[in-house]
N, C-alpha and C. Protein backbone atom coordinates (compact mmCIF):
# COMPACT_ATOMS: atom_id res chain seq x y z
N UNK A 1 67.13 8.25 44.04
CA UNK A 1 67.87 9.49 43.96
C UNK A 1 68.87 9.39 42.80
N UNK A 2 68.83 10.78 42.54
CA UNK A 2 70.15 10.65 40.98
C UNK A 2 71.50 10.60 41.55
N UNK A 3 72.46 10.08 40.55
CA UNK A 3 73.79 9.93 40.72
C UNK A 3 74.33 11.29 41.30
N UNK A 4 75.47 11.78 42.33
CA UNK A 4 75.46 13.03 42.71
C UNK A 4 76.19 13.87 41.10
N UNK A 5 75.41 15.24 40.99
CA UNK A 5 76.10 15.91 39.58
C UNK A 5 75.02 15.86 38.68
N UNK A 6 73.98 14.88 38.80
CA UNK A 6 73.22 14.93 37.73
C UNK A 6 71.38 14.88 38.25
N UNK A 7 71.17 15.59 37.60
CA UNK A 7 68.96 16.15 37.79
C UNK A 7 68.51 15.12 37.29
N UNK A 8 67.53 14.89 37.42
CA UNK A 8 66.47 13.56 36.73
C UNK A 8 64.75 14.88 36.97
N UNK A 9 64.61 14.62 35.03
CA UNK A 9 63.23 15.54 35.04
C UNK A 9 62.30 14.11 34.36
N UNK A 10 61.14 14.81 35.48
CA UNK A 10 60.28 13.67 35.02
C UNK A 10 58.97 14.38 35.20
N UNK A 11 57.92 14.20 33.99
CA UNK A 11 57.07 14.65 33.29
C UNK A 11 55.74 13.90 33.99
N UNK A 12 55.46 14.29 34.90
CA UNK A 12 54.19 13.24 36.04
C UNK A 12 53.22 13.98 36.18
N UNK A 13 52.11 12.61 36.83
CA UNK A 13 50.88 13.88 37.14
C UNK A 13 51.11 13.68 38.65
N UNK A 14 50.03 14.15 39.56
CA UNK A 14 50.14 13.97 40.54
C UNK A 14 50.27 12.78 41.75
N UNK A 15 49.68 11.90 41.04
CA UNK A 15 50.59 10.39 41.84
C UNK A 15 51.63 9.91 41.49
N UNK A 16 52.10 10.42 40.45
CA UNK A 16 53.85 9.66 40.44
C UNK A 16 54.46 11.34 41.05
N UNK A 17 54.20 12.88 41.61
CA UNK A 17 54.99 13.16 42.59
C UNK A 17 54.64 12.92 43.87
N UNK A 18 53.47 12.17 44.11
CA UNK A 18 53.72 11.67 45.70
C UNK A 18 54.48 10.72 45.76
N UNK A 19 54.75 9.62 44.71
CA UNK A 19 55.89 9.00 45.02
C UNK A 19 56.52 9.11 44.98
N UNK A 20 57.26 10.11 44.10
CA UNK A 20 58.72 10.86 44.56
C UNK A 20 59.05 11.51 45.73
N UNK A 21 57.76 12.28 46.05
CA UNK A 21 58.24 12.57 47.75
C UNK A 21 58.28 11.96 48.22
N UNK A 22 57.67 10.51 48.36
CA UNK A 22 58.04 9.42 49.60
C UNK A 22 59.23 8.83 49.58
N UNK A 23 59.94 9.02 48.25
CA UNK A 23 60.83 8.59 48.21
C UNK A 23 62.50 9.74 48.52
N UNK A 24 61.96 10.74 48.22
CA UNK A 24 62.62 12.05 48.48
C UNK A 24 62.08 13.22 48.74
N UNK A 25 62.23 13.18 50.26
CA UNK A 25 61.39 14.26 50.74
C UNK A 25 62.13 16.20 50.29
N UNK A 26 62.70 16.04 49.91
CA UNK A 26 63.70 17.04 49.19
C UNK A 26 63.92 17.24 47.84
N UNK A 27 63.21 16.68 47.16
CA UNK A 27 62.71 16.75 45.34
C UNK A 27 61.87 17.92 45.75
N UNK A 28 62.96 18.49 44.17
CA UNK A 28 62.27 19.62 43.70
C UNK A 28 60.54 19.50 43.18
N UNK A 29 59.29 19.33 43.31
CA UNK A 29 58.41 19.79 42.77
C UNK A 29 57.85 20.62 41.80
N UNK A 30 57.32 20.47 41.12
CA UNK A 30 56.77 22.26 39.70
C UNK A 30 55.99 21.34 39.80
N UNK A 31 54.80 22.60 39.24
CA UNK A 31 53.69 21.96 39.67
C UNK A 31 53.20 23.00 38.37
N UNK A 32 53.06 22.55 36.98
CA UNK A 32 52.61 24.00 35.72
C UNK A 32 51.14 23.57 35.50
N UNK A 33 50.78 25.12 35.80
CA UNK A 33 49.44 25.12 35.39
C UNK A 33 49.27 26.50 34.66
N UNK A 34 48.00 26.23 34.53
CA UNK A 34 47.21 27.65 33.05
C UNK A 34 46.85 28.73 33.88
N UNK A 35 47.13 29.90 33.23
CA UNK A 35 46.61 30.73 33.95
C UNK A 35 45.47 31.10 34.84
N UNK A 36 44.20 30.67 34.05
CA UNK A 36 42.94 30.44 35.12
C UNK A 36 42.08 29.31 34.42
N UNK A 37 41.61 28.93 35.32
CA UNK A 37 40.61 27.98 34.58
C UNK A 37 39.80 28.52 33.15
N UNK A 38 38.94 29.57 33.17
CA UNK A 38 38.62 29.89 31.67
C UNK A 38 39.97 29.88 30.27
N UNK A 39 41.06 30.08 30.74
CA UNK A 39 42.35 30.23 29.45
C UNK A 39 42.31 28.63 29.72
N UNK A 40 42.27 27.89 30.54
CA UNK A 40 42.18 26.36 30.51
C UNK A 40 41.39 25.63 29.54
N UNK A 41 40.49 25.86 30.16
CA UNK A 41 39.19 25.55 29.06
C UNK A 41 39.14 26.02 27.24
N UNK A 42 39.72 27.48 26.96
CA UNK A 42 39.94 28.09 25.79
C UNK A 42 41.08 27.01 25.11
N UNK A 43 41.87 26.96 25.91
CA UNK A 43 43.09 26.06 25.00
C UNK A 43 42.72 24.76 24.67
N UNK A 44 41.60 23.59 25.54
CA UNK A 44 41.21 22.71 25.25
C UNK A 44 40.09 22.58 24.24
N UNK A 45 39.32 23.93 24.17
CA UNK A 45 38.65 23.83 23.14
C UNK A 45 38.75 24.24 21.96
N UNK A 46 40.39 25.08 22.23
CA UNK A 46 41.16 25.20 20.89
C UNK A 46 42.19 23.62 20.28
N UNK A 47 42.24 22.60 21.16
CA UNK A 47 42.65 21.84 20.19
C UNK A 47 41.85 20.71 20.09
N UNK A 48 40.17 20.98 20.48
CA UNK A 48 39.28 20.58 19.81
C UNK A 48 38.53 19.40 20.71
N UNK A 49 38.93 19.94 22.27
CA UNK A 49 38.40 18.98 22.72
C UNK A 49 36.97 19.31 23.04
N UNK A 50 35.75 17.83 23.57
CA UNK A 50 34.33 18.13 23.50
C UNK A 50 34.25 19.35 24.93
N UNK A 51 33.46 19.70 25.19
CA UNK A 51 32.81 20.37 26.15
C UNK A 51 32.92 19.91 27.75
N UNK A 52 32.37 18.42 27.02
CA UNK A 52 32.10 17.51 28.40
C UNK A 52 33.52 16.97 28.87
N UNK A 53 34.35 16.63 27.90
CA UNK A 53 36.14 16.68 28.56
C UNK A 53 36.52 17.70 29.05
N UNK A 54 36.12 19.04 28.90
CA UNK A 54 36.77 20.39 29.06
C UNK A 54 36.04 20.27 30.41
N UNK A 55 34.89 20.07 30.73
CA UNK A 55 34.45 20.44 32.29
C UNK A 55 35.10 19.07 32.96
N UNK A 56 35.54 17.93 32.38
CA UNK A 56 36.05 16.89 33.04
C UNK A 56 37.56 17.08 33.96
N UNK A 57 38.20 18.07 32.84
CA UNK A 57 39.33 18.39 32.66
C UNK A 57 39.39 19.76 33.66
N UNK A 58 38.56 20.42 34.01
CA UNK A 58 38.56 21.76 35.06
C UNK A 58 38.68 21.42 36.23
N UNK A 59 37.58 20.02 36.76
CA UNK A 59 37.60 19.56 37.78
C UNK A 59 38.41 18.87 38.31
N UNK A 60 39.62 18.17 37.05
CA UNK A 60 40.61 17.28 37.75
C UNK A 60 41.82 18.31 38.40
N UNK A 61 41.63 19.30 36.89
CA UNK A 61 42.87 20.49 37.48
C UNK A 61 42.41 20.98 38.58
N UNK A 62 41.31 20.96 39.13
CA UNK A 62 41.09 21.82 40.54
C UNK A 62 41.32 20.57 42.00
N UNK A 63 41.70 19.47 41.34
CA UNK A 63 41.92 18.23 42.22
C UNK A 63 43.45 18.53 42.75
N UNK A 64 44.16 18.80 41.09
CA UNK A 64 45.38 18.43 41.20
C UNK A 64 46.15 19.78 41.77
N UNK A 65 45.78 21.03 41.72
CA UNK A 65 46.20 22.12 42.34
C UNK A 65 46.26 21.65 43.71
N UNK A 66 45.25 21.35 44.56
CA UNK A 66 44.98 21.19 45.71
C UNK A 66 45.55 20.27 46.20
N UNK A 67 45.72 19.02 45.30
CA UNK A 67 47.23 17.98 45.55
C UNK A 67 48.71 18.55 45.53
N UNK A 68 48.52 19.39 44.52
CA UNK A 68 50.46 19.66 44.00
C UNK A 68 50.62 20.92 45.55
N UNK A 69 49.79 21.45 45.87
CA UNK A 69 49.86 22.26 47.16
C UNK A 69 50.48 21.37 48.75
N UNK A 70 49.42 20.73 48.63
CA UNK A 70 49.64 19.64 49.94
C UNK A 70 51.11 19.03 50.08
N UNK A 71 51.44 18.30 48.69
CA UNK A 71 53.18 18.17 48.22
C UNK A 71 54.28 18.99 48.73
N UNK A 72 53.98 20.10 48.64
CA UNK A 72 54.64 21.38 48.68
C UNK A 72 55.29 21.69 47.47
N UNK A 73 54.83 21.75 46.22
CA UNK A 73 55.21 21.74 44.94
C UNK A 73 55.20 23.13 44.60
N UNK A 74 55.86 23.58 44.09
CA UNK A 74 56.44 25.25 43.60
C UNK A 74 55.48 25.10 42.50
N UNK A 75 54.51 26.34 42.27
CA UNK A 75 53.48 25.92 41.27
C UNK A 75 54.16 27.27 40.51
N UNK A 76 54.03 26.62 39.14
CA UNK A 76 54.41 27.90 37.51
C UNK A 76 53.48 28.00 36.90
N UNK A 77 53.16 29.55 36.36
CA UNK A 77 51.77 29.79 35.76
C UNK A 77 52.04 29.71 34.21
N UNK A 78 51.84 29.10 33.32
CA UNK A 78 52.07 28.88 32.03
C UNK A 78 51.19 30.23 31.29
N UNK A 79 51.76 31.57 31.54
CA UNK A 79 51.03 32.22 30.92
C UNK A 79 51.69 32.52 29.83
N UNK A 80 53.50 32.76 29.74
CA UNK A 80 53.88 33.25 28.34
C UNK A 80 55.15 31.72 28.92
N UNK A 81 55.04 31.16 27.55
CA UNK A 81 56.26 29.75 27.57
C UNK A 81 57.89 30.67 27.81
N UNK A 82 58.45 30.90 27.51
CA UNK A 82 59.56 31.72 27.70
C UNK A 82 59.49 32.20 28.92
N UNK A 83 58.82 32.95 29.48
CA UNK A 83 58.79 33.29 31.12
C UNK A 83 58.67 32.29 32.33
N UNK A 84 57.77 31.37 31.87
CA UNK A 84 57.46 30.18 32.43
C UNK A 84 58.62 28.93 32.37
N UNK A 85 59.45 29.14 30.94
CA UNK A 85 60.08 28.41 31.28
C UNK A 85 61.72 28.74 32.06
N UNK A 86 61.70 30.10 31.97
CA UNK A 86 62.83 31.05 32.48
C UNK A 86 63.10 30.59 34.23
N UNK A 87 61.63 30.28 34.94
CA UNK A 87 61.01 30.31 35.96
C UNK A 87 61.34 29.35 36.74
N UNK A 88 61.15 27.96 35.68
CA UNK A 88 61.52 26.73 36.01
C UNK A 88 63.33 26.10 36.26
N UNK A 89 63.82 26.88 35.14
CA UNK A 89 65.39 27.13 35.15
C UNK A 89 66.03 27.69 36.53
N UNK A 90 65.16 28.50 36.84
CA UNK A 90 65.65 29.83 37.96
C UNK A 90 65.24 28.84 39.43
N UNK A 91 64.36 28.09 39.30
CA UNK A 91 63.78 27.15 40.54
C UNK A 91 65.20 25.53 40.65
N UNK A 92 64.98 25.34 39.26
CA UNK A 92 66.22 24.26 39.49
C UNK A 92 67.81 24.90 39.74
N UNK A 93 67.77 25.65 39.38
CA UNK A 93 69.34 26.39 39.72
C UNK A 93 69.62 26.64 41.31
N UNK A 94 68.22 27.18 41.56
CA UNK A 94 68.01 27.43 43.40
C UNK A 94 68.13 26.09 43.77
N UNK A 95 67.47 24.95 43.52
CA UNK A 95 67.50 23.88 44.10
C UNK A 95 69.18 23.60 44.14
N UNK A 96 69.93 23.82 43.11
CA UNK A 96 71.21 22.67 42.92
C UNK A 96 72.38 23.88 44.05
N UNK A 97 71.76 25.12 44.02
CA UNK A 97 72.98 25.62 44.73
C UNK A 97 72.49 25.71 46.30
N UNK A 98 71.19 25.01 46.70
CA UNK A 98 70.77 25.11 48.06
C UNK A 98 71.79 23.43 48.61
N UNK A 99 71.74 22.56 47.40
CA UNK A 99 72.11 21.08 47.27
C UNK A 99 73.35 21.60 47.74
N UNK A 100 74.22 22.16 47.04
CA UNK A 100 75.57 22.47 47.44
C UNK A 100 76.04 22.77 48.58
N UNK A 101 75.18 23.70 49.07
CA UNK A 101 75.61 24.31 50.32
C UNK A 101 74.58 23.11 51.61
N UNK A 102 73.91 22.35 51.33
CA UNK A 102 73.52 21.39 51.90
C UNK A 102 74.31 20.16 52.53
């Protein structure tokens, strides 16, 4: 757990936040994903990845949805960055003033 006053963001896939929940069952979760699997696939094959990674890559995201759910992870739809990240701001702010009154 962080020092009291201060957030700790950490950039994980889905087994380093099950270990954060085991370790804090009260961590905030985000859980960002693409709008749908086809804009998934478009963006990977816009920065040039093969085909066969892109269907590699559909199936793990359909792993890890179904993990970051089970977590209880607040999932953000990365459709416009600015909204998405407005989203994430607005989720940690809720977290720190639920902390307060906690």
């Amino acid at each position: 757990m962080p020092p009291p006053g201060f957030d700790v963001l950490l950039e994980i896939d889905v087994q380093g936040a099950r270990q954060v929940r085991e370790r804090d069952v009260d961590a905030l979760l985000v859980f960002v994903t693409a709008p749908s699997p086809d804009e998934q696939a478009a963006r990977l094959r816009h920065r040039g990845d093969t085909d066969a990674h892109v269907q590699r890559r559909l199936e793990e995201a359909r792993r890890e949805n179904a993990a970051a759910e089970q977590l209880g992870a607040v999932t953000v739809v990365n459709d416009q960055l600015d909204r998405a990240v407005d989203e994430i701001l607005s989720l940690i702010n809720r977290a720190r003033a639920e902390q307060r009154r906690g």
